[in-house]
Protein backbone atom coordinates (compact mmCIF):
# COMPACT_ATOMS: atom_id res chain seq x y z
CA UNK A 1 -40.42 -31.20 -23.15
CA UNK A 2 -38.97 -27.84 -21.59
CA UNK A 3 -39.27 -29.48 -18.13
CA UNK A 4 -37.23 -32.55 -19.29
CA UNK A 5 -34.44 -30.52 -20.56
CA UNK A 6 -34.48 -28.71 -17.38
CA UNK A 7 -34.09 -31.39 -15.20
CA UNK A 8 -31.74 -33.50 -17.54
CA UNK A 9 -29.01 -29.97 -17.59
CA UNK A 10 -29.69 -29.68 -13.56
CA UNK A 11 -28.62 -33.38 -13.29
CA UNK A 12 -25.19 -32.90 -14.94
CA UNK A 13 -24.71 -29.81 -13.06
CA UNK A 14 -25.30 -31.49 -10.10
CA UNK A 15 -22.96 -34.29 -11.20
CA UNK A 16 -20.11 -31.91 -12.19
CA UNK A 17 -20.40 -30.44 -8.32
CA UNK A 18 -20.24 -33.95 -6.93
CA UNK A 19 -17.20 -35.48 -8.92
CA UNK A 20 -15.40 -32.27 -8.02
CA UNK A 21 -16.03 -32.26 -4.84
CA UNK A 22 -16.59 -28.84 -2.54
CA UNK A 23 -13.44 -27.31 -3.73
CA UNK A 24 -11.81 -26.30 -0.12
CA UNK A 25 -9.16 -29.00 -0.62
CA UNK A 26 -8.17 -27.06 -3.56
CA UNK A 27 -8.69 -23.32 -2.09
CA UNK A 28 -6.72 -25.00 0.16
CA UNK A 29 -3.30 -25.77 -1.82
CA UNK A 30 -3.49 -22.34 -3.26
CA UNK A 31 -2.09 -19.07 -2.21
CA UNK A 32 -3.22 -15.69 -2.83
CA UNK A 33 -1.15 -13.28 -3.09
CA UNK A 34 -2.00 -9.99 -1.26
CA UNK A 35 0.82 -7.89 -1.89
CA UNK A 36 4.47 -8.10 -3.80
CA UNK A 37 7.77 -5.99 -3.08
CA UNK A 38 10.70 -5.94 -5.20
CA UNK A 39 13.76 -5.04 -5.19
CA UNK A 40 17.26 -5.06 -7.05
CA UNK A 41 20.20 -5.83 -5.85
CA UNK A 42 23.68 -5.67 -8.07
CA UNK A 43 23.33 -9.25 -9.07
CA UNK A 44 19.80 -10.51 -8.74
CA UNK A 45 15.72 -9.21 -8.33
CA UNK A 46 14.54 -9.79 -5.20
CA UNK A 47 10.88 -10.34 -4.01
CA UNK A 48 8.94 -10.84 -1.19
CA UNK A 49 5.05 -11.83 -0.60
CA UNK A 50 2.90 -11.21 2.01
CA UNK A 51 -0.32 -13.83 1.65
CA UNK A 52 -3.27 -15.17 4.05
CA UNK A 53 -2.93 -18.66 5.29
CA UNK A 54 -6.35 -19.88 4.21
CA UNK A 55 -6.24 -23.00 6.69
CA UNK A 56 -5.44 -20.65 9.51
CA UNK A 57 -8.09 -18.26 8.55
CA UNK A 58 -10.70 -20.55 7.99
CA UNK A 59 -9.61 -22.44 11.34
CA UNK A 60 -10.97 -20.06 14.15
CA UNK A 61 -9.29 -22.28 17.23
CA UNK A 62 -5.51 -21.95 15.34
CA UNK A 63 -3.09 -20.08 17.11
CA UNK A 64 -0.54 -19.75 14.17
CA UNK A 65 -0.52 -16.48 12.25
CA UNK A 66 -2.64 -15.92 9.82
CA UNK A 67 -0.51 -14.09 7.20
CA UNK A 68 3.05 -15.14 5.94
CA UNK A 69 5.93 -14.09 3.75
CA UNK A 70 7.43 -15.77 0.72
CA UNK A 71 11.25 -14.63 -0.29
CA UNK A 72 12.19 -15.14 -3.58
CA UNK A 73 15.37 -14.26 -5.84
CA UNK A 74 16.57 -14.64 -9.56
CA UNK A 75 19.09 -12.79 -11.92
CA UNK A 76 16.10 -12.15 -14.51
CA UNK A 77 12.37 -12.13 -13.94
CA UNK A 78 11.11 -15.79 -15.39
CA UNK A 79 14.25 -17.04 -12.40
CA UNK A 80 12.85 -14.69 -9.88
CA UNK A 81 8.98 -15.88 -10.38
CA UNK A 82 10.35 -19.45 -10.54
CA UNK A 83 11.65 -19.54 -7.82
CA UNK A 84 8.73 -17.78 -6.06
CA UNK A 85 7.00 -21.10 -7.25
CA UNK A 86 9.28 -23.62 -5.82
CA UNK A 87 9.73 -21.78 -2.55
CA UNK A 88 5.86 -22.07 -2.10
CA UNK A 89 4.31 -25.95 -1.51
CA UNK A 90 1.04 -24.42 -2.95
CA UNK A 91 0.24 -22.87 -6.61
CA UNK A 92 0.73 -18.91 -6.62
CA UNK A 93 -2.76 -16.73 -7.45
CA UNK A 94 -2.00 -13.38 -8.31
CA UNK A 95 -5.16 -12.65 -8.95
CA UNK A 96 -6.02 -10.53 -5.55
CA UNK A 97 -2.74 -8.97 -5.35
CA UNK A 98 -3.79 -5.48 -4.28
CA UNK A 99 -0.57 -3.78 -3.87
CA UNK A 100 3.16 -3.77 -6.03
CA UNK A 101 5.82 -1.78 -4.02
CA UNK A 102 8.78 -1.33 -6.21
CA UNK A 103 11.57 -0.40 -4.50
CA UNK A 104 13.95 3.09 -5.42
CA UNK A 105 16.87 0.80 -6.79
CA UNK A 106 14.21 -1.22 -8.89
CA UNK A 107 12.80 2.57 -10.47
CA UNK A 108 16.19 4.28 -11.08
CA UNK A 109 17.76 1.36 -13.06
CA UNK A 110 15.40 1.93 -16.66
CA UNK A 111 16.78 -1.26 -18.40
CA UNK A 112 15.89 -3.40 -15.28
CA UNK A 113 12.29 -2.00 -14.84
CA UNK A 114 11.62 -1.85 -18.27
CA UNK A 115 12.80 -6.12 -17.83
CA UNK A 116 10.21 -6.56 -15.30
CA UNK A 117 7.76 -4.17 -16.43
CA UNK A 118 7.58 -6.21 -19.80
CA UNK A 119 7.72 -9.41 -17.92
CA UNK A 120 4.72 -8.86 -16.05
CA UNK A 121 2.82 -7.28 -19.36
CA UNK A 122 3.50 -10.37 -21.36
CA UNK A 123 3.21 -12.69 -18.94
CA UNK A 124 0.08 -11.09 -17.90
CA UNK A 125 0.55 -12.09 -14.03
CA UNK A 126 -0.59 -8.98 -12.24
CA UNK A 127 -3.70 -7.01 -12.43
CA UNK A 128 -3.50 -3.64 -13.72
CA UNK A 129 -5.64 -2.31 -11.48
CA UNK A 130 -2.75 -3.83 -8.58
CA UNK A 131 -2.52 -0.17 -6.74
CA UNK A 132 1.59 0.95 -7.05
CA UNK A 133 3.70 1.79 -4.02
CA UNK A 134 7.76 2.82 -3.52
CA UNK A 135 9.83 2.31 -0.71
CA UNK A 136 13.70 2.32 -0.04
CA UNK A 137 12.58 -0.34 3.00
CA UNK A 138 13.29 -4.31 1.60
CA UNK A 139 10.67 -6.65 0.86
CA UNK A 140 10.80 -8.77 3.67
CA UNK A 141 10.70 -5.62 6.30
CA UNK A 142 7.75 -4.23 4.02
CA UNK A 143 5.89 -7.76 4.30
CA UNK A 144 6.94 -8.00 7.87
CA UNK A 145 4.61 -4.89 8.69
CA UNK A 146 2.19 -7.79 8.31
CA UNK A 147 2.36 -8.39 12.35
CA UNK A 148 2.67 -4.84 13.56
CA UNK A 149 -0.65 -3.59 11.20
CA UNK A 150 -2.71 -6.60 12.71
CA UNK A 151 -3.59 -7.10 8.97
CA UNK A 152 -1.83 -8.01 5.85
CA UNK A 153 0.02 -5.55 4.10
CA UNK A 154 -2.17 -5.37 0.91
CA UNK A 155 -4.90 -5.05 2.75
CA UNK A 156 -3.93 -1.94 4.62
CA UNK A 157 -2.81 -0.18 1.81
CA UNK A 158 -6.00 -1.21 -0.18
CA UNK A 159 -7.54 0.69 2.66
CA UNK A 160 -5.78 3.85 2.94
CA UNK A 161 -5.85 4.72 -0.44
CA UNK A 162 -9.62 3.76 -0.47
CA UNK A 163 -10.84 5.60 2.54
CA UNK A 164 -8.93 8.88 1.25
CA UNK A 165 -11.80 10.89 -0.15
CA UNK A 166 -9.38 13.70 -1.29
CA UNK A 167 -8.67 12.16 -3.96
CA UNK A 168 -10.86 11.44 -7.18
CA UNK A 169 -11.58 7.66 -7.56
CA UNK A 170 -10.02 7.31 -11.14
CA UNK A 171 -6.81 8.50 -10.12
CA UNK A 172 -5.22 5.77 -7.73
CA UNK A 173 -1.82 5.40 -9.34
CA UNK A 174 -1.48 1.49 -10.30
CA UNK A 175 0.65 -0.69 -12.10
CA UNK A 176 -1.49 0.37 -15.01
CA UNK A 177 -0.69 4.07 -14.55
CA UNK A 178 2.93 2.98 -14.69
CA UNK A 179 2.50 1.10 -17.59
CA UNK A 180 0.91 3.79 -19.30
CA UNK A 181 3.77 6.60 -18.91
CA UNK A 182 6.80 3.96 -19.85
CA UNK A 183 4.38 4.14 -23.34
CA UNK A 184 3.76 7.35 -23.27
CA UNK A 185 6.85 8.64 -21.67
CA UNK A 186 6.43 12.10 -21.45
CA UNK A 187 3.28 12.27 -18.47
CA UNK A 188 3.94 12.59 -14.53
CA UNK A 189 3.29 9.81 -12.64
CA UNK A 190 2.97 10.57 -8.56
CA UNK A 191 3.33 7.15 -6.48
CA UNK A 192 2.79 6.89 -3.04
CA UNK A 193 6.00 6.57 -1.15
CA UNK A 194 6.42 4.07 1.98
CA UNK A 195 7.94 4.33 4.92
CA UNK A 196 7.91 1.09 7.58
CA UNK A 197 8.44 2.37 10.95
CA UNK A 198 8.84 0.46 14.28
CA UNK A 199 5.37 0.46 15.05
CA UNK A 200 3.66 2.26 11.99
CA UNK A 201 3.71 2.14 7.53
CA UNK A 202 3.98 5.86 7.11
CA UNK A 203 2.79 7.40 3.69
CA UNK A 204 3.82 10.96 4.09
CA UNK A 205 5.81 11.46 0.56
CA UNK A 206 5.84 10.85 -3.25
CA UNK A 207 7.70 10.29 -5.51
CA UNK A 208 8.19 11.48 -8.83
CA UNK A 209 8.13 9.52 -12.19
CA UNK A 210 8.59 11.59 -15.56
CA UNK A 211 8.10 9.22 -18.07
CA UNK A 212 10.67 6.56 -17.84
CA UNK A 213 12.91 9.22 -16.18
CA UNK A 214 13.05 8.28 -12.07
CA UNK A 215 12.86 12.01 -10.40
CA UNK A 216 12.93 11.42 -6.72
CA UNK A 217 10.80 11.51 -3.76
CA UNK A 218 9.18 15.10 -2.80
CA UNK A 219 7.84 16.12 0.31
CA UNK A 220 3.53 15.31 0.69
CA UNK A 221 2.40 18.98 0.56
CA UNK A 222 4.49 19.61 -2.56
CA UNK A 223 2.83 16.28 -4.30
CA UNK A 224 -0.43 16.85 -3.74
CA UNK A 225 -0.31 20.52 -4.82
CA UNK A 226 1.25 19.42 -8.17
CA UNK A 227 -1.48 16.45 -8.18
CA UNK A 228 -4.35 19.44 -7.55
CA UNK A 229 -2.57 21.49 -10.51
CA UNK A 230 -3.37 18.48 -12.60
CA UNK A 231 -6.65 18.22 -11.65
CA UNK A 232 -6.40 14.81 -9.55
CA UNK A 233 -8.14 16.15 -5.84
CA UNK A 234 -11.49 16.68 -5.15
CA UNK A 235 -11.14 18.72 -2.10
CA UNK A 236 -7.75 19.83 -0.54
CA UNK A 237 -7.27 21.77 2.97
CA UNK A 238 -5.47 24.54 3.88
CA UNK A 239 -4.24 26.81 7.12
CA UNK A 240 -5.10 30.25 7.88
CA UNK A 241 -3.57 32.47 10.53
CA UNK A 242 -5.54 32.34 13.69
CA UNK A 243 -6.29 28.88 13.74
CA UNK A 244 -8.50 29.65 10.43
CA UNK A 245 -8.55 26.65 7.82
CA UNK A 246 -10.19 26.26 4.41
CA UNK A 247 -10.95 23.26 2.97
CA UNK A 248 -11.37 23.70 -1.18
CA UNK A 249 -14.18 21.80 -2.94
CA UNK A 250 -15.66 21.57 -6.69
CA UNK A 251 -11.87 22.27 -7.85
CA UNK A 252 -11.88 23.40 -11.24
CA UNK A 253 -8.64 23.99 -13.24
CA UNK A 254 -8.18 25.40 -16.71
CA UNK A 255 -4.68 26.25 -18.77
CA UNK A 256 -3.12 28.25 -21.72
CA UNK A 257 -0.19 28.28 -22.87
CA UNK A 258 1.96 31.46 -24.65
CA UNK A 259 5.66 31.14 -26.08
CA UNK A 260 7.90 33.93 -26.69
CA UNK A 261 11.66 33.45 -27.34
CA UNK A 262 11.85 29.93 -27.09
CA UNK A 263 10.34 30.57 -23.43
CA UNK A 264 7.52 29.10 -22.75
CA UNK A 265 4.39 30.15 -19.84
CA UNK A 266 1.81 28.01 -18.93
CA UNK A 267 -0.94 30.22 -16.83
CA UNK A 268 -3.45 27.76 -14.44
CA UNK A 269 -6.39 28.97 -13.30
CA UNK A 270 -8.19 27.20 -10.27
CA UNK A 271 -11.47 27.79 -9.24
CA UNK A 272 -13.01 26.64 -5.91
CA UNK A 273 -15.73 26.88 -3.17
CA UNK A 274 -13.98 27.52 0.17
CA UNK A 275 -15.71 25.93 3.59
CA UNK A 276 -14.18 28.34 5.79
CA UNK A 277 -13.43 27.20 9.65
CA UNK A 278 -12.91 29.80 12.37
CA UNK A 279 -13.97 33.33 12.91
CA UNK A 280 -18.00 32.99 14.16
CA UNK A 281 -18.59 36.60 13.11
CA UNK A 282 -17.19 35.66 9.16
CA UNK A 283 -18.66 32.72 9.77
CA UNK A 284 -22.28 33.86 9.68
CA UNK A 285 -21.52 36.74 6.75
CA UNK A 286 -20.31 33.72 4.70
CA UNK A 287 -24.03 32.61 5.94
CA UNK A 288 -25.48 35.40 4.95
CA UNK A 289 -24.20 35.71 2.01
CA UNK A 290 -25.50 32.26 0.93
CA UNK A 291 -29.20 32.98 1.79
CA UNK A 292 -28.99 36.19 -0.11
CA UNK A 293 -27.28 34.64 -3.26
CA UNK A 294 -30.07 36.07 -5.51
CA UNK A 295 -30.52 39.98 -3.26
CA UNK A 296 -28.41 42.14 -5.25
CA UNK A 297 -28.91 44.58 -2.16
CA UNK A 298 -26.56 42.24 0.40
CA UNK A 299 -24.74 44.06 2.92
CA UNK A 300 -21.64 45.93 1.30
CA UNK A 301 -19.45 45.64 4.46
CA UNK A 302 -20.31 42.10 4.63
CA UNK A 303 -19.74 41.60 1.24
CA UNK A 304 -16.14 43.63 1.26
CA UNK A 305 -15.08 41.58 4.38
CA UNK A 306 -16.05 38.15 2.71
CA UNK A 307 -13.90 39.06 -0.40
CA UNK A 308 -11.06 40.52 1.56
CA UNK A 309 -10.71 37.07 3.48
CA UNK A 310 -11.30 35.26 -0.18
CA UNK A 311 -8.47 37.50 -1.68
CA UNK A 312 -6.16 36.26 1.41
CA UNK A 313 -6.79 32.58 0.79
CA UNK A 314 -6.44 33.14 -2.71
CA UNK A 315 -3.18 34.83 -2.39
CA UNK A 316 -1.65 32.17 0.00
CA UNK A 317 -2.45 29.58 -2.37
CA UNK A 318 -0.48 31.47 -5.13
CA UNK A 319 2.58 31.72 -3.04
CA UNK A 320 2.61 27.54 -2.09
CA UNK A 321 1.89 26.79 -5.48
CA UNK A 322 4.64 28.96 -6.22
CA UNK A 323 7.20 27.39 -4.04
CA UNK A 324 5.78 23.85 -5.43
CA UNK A 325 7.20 24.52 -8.91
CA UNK A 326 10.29 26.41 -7.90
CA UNK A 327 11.00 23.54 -5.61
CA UNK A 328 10.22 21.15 -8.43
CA UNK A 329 11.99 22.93 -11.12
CA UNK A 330 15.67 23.09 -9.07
CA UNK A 331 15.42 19.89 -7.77
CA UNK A 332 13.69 17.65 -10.19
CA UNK A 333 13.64 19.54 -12.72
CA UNK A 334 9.87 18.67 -13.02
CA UNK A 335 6.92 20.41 -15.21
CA UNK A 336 4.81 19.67 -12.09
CA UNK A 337 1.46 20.57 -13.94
CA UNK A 338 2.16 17.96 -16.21
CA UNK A 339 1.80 20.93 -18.72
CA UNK A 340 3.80 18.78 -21.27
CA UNK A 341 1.17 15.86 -21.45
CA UNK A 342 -1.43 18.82 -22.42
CA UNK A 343 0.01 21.09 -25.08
CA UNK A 344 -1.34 18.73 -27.63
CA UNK A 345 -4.65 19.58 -26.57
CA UNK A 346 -3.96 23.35 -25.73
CA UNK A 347 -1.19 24.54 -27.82
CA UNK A 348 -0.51 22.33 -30.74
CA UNK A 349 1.81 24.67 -32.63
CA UNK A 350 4.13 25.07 -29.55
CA UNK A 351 3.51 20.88 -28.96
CA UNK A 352 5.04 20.80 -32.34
CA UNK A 353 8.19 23.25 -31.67
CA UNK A 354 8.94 20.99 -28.59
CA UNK A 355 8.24 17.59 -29.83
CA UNK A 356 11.16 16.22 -29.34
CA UNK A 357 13.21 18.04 -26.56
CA UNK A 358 10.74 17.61 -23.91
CA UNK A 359 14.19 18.46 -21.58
CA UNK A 360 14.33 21.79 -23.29
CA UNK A 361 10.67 22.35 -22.84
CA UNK A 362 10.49 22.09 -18.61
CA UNK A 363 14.14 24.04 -18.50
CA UNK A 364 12.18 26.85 -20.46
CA UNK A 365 8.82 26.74 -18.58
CA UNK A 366 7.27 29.20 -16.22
CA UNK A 367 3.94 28.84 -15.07
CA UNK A 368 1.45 31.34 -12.92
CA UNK A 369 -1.65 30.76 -10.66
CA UNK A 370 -4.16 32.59 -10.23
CA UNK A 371 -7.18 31.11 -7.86
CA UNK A 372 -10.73 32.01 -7.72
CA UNK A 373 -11.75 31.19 -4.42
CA UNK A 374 -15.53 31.70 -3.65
CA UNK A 375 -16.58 31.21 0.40
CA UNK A 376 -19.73 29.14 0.80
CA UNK A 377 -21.56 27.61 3.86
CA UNK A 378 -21.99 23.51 1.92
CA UNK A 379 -19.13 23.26 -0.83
């Protein structure tokens, strides 16, 4: 009896896959998205896609290109997706749309992002996971980059972000990240910022989203120190004199918080294992060191030598995470810890004093560093 209903469900299967055919015909009338830019103009949103042909791909003898770019335009955001329809002779898949880069005009207008931000949300068209980009460049030269990156654009960006192992996995900024903080509103948001070049896509900056407040684009070293202040890097790199380097591992941060005045200091404090690159003789003290982890009786002038070069590193990295916030503060007037997000957690009875003035709060913020930097062989 088991055997007969076996062979009667394997039939209709079987059926189902033959009235339906293969299903290339109908891969082939649909297009897949791989990446989206938008823009706003004075009047209208403006889009562009960059997609795979799926004929061409599929096709090894075609000499057409494989990847192409759909232009679309609308004075609100059901016109603008509309008319990404109709412009396109096959049904639009947003389902492997890997990359959303919004352009600076689209994130310093609130009401208008906050219009398409919704749109998308209730619509549900986009993945969250869709990783987040910002450019000043126009869609169709960001889609464009399609020919000179011998790949599609949402592809390559997939890519970069993927094969940077700085990074921690679960912090890739995407449309979900932005989502969160127009909620939330009060949490730093650090988007990768584009730059398309003649013959390269350059992503050498960031920029800066406070909530649903648009802060501007900073330069790469001072986003990434503000990202490892938050606790988003799993290694980061550093220059010595002499052609010395240091590349941090097993980053650790911790933070409290004290208020005095109305004046508010938040004190981080970052521990690290240091692979140090450069001197052979430090080198092989750093070495030493290691294999006599558990000798109490190590060398004392190795040991002083080792913690004089630590105390160096350590001190360097105070003075650039120094010039991080300062920078930050007078030109963004950013809490670039994201200190704000965290008094909740930390220090609820100052959370409470600054509930609601979370201006007042970063105008009256200091914060110190002070690193911890231990020099091992394997971080």
């Amino acid at each position: 009896m088991k055997n007969r209903i076996v062979t009667i469900v394997s039939m209709i299967f079987l059926a189902v896959l033959c009235l339906g055919g293969c299903g290339n015909t109908e891969l082939e009338e649909r297009n897949f998205p791989l990446a989206a830019a938008v823009t706003l103009t004075k009047e209208n949103y403006q889009m562009a896609f960059g997609f795979e042909q799926l004929k061409n791909v599929a096709d090894e003898k075609s000499e057409k290109e494989n990847t192409s770019v759909l232009l679309a335009e609308g004075k609100d955001c059901m016109e603008l997706f509309l008319h990404a329809d109709g412009e396109n002779p096959g049904e639009m898949d947003y389902n492997h749309l890997k990359a959303l880069i919004l352009n600076r005009s689209l994130l310093e207008n609130e009401k208008q992002l906050g219009a398409f931000l919704g749109y998308l949300e209730e619509e549900n068209l986009f993945s969250r996971n869709t990783l987040l980009f910002v450019t000043e460049d126009e869609p169709d030269q960001v889609m464009e980059m399609d020919t000179v990156l011998k790949e599609p654009v949402g592809t390559y960006l997939n890519e970069r972000i993927a094969s940077d192992e700085r990074f921690k996995d679960s912090e890739a900024v995407t449309l979900g990240s932005l989502f969160r903080i127009w909620e939330n509103e009060n949490e730093n948001l650090w988007i990768p910022y584009i730059n398309c070049a003649e013959d390269k896509m350059i992503l050498e900056k960031y920029y800066l989203m406070q909530g649903r407040t648009a802060a501007g684009k900073v330069d790469r070293e001072t986003g990434e120190l503000a990202l490892l202040s938050e606790q988003k890097m799993k290694s980061y790199s550093i220059s010595l004199e002499d052609a010395e380097s240091v590349t941090l591992s097993n980053l650790c941060c911790s933070y409290a918080f004290t208020e005095q005045n109305g004046q508010v200091t938040e004190t981080v404090t970052i521990k690290a294992d240091g692979k140090y690159q450069g001197n052979r003789e430090l080198l092989q003290k750093t070495k030493h060191r290691d294999e006599k982890l558990e000798d109490l009786h190590t060398d004392s002038q190795d040991e002083n030598a080792l913690l004089e070069v630590e105390a160096e590193i350590e001190q360097t990295l105070e003075e650039k995470m120094d010039a991080m916030t300062e920078k930050l503060q007078q030109n963004q007037n950013a809490d670039g810890t994201n200190s704000y997000y965290k008094l909740g957690a930390y220090a609820r009875d100052i959370y409470l004093q600054f509930q609601k003035d979370w201006s007042g709060y970063r105008k009256n913020l200091t914060v110190e560093y002070h690193w911890d930097v231990t020099l091992v062989t394997s971080p």
